[in-house]
N, C-alpha and C. Protein backbone atom coordinates (compact mmCIF):
# COMPACT_ATOMS: atom_id res chain seq x y z
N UNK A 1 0.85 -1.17 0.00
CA UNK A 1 0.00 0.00 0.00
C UNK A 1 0.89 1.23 0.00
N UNK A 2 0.21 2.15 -0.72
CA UNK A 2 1.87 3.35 -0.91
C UNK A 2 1.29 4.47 0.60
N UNK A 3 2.27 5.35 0.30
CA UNK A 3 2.37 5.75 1.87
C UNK A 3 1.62 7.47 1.08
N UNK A 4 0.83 7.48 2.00
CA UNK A 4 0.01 8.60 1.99
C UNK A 4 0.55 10.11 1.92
N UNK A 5 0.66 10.96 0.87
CA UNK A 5 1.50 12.15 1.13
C UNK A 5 0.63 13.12 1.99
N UNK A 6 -0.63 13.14 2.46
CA UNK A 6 -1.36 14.06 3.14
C UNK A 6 -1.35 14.10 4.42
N UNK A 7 -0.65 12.81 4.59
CA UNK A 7 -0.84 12.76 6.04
C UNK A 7 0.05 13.20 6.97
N UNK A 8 -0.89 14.19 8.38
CA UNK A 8 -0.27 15.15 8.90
C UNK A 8 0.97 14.55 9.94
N UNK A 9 1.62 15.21 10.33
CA UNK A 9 2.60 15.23 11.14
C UNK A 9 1.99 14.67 12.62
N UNK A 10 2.90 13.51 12.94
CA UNK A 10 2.36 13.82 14.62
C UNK A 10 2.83 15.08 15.44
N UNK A 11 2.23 15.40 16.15
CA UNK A 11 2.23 16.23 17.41
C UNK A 11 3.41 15.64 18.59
N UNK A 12 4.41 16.82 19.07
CA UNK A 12 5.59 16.26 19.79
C UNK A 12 4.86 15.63 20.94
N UNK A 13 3.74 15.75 21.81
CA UNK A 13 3.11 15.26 22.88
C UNK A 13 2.53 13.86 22.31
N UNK A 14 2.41 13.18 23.14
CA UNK A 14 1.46 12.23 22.85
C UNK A 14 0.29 12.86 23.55
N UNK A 15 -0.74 12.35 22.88
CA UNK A 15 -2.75 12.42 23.14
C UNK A 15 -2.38 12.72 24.66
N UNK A 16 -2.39 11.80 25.70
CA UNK A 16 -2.04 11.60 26.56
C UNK A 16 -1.41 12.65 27.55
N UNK A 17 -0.09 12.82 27.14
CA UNK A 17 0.52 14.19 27.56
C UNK A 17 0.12 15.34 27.64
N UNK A 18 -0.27 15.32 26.34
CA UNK A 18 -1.00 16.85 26.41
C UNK A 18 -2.20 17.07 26.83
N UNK A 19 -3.40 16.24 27.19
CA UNK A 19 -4.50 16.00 27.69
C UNK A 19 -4.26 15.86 29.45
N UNK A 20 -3.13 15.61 29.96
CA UNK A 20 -2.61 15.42 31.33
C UNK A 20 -2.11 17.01 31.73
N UNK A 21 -1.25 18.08 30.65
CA UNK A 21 -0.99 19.19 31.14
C UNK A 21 -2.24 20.03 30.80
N UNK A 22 -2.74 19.68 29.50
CA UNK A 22 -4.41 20.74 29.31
C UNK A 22 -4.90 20.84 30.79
N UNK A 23 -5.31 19.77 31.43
CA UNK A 23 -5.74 19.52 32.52
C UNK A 23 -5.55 20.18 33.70
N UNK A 24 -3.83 20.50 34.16
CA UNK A 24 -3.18 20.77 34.66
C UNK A 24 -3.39 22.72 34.47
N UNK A 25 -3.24 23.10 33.14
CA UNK A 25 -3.35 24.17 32.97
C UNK A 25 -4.93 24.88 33.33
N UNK A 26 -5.79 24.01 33.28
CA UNK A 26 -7.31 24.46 33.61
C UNK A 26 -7.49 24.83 35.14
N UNK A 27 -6.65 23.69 35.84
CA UNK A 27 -6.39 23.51 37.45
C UNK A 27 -6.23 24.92 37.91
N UNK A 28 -4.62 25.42 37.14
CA UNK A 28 -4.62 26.42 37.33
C UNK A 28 -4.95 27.87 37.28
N UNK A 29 -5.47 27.85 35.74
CA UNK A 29 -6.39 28.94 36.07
C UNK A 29 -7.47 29.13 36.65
N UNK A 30 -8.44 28.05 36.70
CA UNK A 30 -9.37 28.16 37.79
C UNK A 30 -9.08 28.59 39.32
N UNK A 31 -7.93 28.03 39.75
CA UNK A 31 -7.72 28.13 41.31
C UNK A 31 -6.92 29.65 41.40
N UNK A 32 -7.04 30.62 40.29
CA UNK A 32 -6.43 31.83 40.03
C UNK A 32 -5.33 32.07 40.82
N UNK A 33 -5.38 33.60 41.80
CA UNK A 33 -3.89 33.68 42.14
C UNK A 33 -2.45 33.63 41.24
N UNK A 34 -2.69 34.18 40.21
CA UNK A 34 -1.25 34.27 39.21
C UNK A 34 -1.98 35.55 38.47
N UNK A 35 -0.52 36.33 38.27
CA UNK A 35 -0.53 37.49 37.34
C UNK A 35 -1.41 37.19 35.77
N UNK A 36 -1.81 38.47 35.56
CA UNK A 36 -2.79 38.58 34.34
C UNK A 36 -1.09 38.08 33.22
N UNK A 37 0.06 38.16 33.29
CA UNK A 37 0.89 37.82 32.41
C UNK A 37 0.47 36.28 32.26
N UNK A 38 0.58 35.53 33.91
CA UNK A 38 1.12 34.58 34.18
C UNK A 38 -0.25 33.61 33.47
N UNK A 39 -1.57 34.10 33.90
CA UNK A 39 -2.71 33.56 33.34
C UNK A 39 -2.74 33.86 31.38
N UNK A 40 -2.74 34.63 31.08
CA UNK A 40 -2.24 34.83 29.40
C UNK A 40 -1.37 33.58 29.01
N UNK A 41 0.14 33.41 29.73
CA UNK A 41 0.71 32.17 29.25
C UNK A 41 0.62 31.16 29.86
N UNK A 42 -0.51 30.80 30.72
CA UNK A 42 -1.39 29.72 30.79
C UNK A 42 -2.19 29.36 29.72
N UNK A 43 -3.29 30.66 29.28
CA UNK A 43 -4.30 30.76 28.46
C UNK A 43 -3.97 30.00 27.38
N UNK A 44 -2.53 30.64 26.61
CA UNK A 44 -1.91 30.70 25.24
C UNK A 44 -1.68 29.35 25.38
N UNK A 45 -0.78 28.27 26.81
CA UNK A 45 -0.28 27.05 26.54
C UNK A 45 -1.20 26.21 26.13
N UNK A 46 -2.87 26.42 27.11
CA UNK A 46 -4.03 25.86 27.37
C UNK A 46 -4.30 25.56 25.45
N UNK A 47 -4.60 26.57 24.90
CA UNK A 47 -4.56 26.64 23.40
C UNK A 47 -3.76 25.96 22.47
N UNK A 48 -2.79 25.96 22.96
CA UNK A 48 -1.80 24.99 22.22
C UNK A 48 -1.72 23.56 22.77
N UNK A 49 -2.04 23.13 23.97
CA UNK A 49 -2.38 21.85 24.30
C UNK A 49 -3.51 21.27 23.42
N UNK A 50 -4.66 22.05 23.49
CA UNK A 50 -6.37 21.67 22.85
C UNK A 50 -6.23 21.31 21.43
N UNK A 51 -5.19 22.08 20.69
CA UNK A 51 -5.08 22.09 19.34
C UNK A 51 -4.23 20.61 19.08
N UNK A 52 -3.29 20.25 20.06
CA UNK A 52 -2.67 18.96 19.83
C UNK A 52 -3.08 18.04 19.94
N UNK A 53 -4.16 18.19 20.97
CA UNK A 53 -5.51 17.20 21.24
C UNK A 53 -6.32 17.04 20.05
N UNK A 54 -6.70 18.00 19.34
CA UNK A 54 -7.54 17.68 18.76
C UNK A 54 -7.17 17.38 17.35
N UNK A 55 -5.76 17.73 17.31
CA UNK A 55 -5.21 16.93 15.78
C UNK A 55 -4.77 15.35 16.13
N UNK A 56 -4.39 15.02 17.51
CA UNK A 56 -4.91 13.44 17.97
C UNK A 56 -6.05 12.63 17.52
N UNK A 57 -7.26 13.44 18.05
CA UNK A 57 -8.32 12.62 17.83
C UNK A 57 -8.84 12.62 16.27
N UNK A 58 -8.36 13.85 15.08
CA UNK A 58 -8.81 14.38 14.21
C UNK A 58 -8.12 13.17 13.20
N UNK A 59 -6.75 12.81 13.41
CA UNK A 59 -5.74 11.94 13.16
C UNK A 59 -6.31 10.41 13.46
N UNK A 60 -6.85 10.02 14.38
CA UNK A 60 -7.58 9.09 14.63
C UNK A 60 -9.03 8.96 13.89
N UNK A 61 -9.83 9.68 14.09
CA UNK A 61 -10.57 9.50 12.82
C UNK A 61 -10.66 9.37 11.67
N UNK A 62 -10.18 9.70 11.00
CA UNK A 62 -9.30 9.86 9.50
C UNK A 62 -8.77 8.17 9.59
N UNK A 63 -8.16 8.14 10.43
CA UNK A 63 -7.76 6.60 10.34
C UNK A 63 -8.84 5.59 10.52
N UNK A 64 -9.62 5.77 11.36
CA UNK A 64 -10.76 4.83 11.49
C UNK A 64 -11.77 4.42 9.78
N UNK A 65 -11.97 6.03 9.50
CA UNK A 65 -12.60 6.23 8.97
C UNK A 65 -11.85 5.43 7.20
N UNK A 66 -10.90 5.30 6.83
CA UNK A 66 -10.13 5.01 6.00
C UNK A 66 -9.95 3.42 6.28
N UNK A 67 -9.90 3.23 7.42
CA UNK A 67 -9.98 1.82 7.65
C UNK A 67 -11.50 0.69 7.61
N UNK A 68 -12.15 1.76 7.95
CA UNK A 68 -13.60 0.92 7.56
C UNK A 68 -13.90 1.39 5.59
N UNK A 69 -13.61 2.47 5.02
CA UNK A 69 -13.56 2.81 3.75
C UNK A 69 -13.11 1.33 2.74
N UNK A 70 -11.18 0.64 3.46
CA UNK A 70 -10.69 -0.63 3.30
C UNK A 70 -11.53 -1.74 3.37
N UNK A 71 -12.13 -1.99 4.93
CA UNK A 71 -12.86 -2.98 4.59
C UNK A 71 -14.19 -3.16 3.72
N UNK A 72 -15.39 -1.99 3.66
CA UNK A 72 -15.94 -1.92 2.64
C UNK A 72 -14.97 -2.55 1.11
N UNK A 73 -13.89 -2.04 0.62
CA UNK A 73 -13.60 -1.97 -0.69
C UNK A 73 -13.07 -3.50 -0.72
N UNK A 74 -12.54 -3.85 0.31
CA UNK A 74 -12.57 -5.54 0.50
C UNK A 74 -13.24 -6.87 0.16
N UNK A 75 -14.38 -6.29 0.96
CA UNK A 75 -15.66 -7.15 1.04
C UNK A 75 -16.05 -7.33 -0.05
């Protein structure tokens, strides 16, 4: 099977990782107490965690979805 040129890059985190500091980063802004700087580069990391997350799961679908596409063209 030839190798797909569209397909995106993984993300340096795994799903996992970054779903463990997203987490982490929510903790903290909720429980406030940090500078309006310090909450901004929370905010900004929070954003860049979600986006890695969601090219995880976006990446996973695409695969699912391509894989049941296979077995249809199989059958």
């Amino acid at each position: 099977m030839p190798k797909k040129a569209d397909a995106p890059a993984r993300p340096e985190l795994s799903y996992e990782q970054a779903r463990e500091e997203l987490v982490e980063v929510v903790r903290k802004l909720e429980a406030g107490g940090t500078t309006l700087e310090e909450s901004l580069a929370l905010w900004e990391r929070g954003e860049q965690l979600a986006t890695t997350c969601q090219q995880w799961l976006d990446g996973a679908r695409q695969r699912l979805t391509e894989a049941a596409q296979e077995e249809k063209t199989n059958s």
